[in-house]
C-alpha atoms as a PDB file:
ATOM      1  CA  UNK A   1     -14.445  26.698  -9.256  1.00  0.00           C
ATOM      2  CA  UNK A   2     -12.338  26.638 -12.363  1.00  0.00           C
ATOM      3  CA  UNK A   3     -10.494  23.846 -11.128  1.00  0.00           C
ATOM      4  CA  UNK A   4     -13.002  22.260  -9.327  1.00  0.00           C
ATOM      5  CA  UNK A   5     -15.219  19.118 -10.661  1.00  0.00           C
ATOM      6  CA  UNK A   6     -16.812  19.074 -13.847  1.00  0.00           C
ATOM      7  CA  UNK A   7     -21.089  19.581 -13.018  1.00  0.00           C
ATOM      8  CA  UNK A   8     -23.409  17.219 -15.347  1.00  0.00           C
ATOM      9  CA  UNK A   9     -24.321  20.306 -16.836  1.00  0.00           C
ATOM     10  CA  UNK A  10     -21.064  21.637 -17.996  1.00  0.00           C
ATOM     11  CA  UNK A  11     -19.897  18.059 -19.487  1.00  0.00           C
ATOM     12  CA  UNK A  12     -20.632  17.489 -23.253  1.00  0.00           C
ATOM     13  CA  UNK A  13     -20.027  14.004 -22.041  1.00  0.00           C
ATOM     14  CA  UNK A  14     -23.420  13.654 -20.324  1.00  0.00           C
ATOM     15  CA  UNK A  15     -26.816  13.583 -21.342  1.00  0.00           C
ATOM     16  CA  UNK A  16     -28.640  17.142 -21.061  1.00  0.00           C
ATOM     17  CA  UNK A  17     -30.604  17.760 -17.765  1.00  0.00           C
ATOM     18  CA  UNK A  18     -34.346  18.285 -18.249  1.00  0.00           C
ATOM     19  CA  UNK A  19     -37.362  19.573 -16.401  1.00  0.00           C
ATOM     20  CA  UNK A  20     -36.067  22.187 -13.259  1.00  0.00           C
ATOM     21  CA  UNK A  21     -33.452  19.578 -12.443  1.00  0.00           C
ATOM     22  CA  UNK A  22     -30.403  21.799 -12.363  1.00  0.00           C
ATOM     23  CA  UNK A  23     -27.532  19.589 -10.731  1.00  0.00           C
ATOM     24  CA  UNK A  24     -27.512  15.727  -9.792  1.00  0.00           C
ATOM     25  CA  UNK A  25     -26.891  13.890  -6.547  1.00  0.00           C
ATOM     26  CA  UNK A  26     -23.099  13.143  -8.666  1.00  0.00           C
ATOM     27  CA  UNK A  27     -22.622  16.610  -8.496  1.00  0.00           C
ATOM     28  CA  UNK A  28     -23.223  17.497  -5.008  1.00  0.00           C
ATOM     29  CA  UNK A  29     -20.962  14.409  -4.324  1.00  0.00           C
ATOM     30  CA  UNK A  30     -18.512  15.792  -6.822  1.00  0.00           C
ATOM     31  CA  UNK A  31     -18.036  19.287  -4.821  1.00  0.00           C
ATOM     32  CA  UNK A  32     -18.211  17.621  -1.919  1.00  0.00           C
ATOM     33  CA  UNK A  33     -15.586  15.692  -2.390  1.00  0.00           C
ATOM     34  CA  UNK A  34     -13.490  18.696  -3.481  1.00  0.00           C
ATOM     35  CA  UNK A  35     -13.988  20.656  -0.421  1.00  0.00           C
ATOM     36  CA  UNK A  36     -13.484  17.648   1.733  1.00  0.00           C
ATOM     37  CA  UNK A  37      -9.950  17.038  -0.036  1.00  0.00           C
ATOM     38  CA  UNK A  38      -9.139  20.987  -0.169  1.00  0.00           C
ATOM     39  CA  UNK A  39     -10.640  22.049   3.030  1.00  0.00           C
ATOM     40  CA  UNK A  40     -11.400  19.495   5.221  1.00  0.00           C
ATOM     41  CA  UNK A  41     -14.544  17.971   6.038  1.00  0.00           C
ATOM     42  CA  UNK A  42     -15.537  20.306   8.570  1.00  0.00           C
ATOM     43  CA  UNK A  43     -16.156  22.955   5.664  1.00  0.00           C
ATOM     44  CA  UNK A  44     -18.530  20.471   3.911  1.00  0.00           C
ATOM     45  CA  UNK A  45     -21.739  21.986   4.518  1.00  0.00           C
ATOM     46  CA  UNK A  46     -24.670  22.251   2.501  1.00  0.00           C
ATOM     47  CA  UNK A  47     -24.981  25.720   2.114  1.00  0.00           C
ATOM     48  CA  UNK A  48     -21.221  26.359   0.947  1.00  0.00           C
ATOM     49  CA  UNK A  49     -21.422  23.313  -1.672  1.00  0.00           C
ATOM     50  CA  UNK A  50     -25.306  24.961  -2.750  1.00  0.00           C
ATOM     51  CA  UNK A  51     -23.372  27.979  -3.290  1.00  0.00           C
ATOM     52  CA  UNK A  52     -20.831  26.335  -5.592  1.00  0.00           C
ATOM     53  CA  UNK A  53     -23.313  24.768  -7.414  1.00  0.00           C
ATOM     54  CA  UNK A  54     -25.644  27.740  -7.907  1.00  0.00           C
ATOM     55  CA  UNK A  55     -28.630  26.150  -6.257  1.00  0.00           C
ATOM     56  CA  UNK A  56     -30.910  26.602  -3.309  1.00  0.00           C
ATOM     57  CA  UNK A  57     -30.535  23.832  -0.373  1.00  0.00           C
ATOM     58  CA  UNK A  58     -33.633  22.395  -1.062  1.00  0.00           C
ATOM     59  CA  UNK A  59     -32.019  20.503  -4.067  1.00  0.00           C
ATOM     60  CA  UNK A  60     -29.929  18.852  -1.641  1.00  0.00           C
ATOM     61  CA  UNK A  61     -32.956  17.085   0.257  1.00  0.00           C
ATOM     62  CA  UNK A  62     -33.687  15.906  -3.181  1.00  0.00           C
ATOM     63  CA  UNK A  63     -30.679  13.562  -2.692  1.00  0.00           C
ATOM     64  CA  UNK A  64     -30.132  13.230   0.586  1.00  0.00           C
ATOM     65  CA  UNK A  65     -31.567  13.156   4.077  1.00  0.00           C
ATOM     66  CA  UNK A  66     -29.128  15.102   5.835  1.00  0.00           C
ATOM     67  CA  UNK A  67     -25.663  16.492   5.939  1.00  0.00           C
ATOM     68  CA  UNK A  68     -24.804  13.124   7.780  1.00  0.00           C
ATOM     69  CA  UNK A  69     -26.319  11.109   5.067  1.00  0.00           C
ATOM     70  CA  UNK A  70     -24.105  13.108   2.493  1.00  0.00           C
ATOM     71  CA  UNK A  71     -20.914  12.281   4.215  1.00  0.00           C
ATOM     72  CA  UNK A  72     -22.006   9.061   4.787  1.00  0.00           C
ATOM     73  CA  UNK A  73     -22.393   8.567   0.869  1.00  0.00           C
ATOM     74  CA  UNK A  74     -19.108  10.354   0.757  1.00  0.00           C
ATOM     75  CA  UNK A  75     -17.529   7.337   2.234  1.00  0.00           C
ATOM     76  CA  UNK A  76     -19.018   5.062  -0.021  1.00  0.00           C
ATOM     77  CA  UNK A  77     -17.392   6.824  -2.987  1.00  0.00           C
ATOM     78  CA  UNK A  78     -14.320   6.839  -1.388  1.00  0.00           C
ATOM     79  CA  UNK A  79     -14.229   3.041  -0.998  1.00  0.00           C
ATOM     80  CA  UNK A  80     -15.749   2.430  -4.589  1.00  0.00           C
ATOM     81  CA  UNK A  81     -13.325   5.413  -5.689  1.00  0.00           C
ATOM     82  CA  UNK A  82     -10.117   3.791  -4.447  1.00  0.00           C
ATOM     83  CA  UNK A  83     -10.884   0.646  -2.041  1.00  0.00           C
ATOM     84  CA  UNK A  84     -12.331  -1.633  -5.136  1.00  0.00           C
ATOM     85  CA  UNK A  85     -10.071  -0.338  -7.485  1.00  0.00           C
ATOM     86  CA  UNK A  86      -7.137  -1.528  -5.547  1.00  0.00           C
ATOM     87  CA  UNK A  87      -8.716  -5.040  -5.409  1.00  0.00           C
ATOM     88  CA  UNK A  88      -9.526  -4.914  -8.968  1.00  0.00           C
ATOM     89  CA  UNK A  89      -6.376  -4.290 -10.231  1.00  0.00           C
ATOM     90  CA  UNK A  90      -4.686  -6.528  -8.007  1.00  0.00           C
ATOM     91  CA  UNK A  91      -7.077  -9.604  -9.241  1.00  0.00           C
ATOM     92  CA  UNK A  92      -6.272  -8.572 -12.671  1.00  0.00           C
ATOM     93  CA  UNK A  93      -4.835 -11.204 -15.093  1.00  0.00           C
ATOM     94  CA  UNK A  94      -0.886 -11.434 -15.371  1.00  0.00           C
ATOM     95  CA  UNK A  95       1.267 -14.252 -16.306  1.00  0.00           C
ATOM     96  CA  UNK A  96       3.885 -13.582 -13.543  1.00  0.00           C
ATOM     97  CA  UNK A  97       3.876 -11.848 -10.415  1.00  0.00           C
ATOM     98  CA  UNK A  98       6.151  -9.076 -11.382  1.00  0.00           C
ATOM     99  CA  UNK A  99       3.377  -8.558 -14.231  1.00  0.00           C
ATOM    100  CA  UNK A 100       1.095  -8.537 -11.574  1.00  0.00           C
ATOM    101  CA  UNK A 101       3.121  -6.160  -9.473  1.00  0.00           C
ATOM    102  CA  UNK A 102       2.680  -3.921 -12.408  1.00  0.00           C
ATOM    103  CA  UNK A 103      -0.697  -3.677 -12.772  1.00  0.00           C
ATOM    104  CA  UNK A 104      -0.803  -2.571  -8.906  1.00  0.00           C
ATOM    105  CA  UNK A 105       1.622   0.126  -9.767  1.00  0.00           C
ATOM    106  CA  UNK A 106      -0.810   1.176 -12.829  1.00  0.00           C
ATOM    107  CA  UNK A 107      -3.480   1.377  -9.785  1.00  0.00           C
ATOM    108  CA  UNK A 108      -1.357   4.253  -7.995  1.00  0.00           C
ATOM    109  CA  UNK A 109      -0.194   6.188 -10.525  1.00  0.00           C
ATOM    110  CA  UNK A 110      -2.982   7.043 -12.431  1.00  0.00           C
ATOM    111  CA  UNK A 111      -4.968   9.351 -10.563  1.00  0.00           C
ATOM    112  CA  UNK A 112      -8.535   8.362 -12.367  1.00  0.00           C
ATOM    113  CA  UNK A 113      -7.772   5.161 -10.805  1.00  0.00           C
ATOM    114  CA  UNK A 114      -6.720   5.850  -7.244  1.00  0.00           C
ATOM    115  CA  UNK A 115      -7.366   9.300  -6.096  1.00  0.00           C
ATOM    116  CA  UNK A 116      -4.327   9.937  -3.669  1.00  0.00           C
ATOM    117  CA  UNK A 117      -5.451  13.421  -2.282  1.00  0.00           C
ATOM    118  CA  UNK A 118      -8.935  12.300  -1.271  1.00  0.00           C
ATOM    119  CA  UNK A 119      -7.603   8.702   0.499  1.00  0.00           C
ATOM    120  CA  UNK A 120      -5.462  11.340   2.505  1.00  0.00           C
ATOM    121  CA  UNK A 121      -8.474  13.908   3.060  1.00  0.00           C
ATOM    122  CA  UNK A 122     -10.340  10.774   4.620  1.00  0.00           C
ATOM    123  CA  UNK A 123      -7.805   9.391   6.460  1.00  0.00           C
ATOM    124  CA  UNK A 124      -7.207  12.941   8.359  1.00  0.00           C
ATOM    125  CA  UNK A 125     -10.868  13.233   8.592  1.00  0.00           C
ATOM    126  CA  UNK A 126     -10.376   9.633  10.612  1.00  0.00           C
ATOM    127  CA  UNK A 127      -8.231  11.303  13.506  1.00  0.00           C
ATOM    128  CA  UNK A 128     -11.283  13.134  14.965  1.00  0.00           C
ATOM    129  CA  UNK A 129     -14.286  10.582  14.244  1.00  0.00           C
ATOM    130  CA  UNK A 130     -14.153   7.147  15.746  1.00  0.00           C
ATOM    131  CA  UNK A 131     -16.543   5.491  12.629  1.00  0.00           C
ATOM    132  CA  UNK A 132     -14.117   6.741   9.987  1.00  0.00           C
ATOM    133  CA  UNK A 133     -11.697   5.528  11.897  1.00  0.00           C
ATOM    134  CA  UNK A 134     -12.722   2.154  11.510  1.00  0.00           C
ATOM    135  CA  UNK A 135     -13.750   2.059   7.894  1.00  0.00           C
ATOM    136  CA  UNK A 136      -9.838   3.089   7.641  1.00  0.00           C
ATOM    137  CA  UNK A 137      -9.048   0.227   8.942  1.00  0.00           C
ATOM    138  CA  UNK A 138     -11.543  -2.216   7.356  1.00  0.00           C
ATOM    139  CA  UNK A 139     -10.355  -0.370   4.187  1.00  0.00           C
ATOM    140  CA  UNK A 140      -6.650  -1.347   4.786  1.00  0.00           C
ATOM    141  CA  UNK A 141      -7.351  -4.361   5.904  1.00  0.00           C
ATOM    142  CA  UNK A 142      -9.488  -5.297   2.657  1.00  0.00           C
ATOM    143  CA  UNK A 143      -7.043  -3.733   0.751  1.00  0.00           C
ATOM    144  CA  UNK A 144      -4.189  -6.245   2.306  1.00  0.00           C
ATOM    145  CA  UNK A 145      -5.758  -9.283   1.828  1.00  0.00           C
ATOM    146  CA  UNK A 146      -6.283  -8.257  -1.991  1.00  0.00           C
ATOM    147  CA  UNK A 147      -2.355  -8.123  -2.329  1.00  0.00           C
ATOM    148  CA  UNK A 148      -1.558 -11.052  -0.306  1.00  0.00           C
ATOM    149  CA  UNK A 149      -4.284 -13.252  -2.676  1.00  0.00           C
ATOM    150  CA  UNK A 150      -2.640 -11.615  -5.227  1.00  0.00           C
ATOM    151  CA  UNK A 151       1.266 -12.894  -4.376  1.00  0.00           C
ATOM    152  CA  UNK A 152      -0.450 -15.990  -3.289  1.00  0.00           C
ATOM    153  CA  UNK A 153      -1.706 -17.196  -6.785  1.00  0.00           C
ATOM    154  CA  UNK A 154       1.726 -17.289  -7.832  1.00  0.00           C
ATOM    155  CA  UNK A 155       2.986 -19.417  -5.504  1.00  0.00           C
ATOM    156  CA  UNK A 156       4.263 -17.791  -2.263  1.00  0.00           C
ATOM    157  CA  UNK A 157       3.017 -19.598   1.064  1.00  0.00           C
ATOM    158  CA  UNK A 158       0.595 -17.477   3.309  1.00  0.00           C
ATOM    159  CA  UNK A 159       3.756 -16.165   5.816  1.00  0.00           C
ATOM    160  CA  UNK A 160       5.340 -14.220   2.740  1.00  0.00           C
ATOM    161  CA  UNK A 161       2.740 -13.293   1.083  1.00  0.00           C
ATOM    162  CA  UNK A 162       1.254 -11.724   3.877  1.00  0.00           C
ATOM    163  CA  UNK A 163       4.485 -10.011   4.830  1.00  0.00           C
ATOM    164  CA  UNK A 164       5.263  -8.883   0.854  1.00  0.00           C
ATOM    165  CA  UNK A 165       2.104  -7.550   0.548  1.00  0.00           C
ATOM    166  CA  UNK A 166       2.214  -5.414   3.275  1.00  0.00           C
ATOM    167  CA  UNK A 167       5.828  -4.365   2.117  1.00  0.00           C
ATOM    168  CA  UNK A 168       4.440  -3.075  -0.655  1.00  0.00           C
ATOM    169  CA  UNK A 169       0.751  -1.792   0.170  1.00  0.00           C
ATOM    170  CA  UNK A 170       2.763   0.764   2.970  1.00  0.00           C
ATOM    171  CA  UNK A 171       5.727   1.242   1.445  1.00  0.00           C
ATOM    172  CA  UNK A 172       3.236   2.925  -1.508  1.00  0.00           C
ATOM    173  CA  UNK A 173       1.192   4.663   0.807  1.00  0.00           C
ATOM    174  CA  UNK A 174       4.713   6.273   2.330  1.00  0.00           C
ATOM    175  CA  UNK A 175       5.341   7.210  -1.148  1.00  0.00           C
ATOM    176  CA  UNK A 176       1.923   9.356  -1.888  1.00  0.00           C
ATOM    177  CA  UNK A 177       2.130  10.413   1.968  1.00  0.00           C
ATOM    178  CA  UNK A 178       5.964  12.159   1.505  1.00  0.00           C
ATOM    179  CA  UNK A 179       4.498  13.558  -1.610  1.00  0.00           C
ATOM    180  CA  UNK A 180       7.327  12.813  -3.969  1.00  0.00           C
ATOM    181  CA  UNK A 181       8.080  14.814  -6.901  1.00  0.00           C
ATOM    182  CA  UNK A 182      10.693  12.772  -8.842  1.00  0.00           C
ATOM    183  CA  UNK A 183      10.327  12.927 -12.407  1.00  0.00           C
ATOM    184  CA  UNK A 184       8.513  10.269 -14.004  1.00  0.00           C
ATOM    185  CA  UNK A 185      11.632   9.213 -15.921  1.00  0.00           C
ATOM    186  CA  UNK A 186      13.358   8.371 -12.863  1.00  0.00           C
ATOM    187  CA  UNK A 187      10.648   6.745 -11.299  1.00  0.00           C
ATOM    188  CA  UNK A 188      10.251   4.610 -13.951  1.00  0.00           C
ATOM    189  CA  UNK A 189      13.978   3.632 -14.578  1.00  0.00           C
ATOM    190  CA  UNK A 190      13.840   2.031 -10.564  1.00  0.00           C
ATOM    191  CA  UNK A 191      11.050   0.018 -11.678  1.00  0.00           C
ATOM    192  CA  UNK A 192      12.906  -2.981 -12.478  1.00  0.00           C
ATOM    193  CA  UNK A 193      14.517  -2.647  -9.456  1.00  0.00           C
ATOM    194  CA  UNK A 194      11.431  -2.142  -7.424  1.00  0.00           C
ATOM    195  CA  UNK A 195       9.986  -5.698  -8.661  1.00  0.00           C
ATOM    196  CA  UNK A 196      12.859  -7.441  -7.838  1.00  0.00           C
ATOM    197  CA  UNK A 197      12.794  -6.246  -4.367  1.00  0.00           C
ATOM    198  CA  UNK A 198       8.785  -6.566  -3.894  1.00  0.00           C
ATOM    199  CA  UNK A 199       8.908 -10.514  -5.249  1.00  0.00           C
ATOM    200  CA  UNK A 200      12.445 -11.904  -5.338  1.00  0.00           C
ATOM    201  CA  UNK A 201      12.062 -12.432  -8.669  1.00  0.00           C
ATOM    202  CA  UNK A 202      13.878 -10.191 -12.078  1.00  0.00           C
ATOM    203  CA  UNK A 203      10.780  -8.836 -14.078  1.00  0.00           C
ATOM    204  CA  UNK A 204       8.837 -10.176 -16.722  1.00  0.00           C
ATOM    205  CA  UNK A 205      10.090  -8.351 -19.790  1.00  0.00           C
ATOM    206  CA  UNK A 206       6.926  -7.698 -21.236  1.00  0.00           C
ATOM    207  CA  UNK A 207       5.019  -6.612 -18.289  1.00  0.00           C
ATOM    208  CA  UNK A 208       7.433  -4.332 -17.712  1.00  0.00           C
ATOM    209  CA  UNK A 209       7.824  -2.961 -21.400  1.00  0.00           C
ATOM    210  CA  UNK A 210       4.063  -1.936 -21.281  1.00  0.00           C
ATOM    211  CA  UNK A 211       4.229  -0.947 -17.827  1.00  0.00           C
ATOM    212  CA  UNK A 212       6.792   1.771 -19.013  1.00  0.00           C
ATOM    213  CA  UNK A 213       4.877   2.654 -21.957  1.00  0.00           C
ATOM    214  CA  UNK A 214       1.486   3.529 -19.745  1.00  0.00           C
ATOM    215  CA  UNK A 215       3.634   5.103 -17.391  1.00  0.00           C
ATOM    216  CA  UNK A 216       5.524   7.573 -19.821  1.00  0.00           C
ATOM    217  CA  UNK A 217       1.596   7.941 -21.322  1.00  0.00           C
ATOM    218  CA  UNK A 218       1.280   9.855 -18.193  1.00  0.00           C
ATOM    219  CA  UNK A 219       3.742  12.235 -18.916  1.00  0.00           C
END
């Protein structure tokens, strides 16, 4: 559990819990969500995440009906989690598209904004459940439309922006998917390049000056 999730308890951040409460319905999510990343969602079960947690199972029921209800609620994390993020940085304010490009790219590589290993827990949880399956695809599909509206406000007719933003929606789900390992240094140093080739257009100087500075902030 040492690298697991943070509990409510153990985080100086939060306030204190009080009466018998011992853990919260955030941190039954919270190990949840690391088993279903680590282990696969068949090994989310109540009584191995109660074990985790140091609690009996009846503190689950405080939270949730069942085990379906839990991953159902996992789901809706996953969408807030990654889903709305996406479409929140891609409506965020930039004064060219290549700035605009950058603030997608801030999305991805920060992992408190987009968490890469549970979009990929989910999706292989999708191959063996219809349901997930489709919120998959409304997911992508949502996700999409955010980066064609996106290239769209600055100025690209509804043919290329659909076809740009789907350029560069899979070509960075590829990227996560192969798992790449380059330093950061050289990923950042094809940056330039990588605007110019997602919008046709040489990057915005300043976008991409802070772009590199958050991006070496990462380390």
């Amino acid at each position: 559990m040492a690298n697991g999730p943070v509990l409510h308890r153990d985080d100086p951040d939060k306030e204190p819990l009080v009466g018998h409460i011992k853990v919260t319905r955030e941190d039954w999510l919270n190990v949840a969500r690391d088993i279903l990343v680590t282990d696969g969602v068949a090994e989310v079960k109540v009584l191995a995440i109660g074990t985790r947690l140091e609690v009996s199972r009846s503190s689950f029921y405080w939270y949730f009906k069942s085990r379906k209800d839990l991953l159902s609620q996992l789901l809706d994390d996953w969408e807030a989690r990654n889903t709305a993020r996406i479409e929140a940085h891609c409506a965020a304010p930039a004064a060219t598209i290549t700035g605009a490009i950058c603030n997608f790219f801030r999305c991805f590589m920060d992992p408190a904004h987009f968490d890469q290993g549970l979009d990929f827990a989910i999706r292989e949880w999708s191959r063996r459940d219809g349901q997930v399956r489709r919120r998959i695809d409304l997911a992508d599909k949502a996700r999409i439309k955010a980066v064609t509206a996106m290239f769209a406000r600055y100025g690209y007719d509804s043919y290329e922006a659909d076809v740009r933003a789907r350029i560069l929606y899979f070509m960075q789900l590829g990227y996560h998917a192969l798992d790449q390992t380059e330093p950061m240094a050289d990923r950042v140093a094809r940056t330039r390049g990588y605007l110019l080739g997602f919008t046709g257009q040489e990057a915005d100087p300043a976008a991409l000056a802070d772009f590199t500075a958050f991006a070496e902030s990462l380390g």
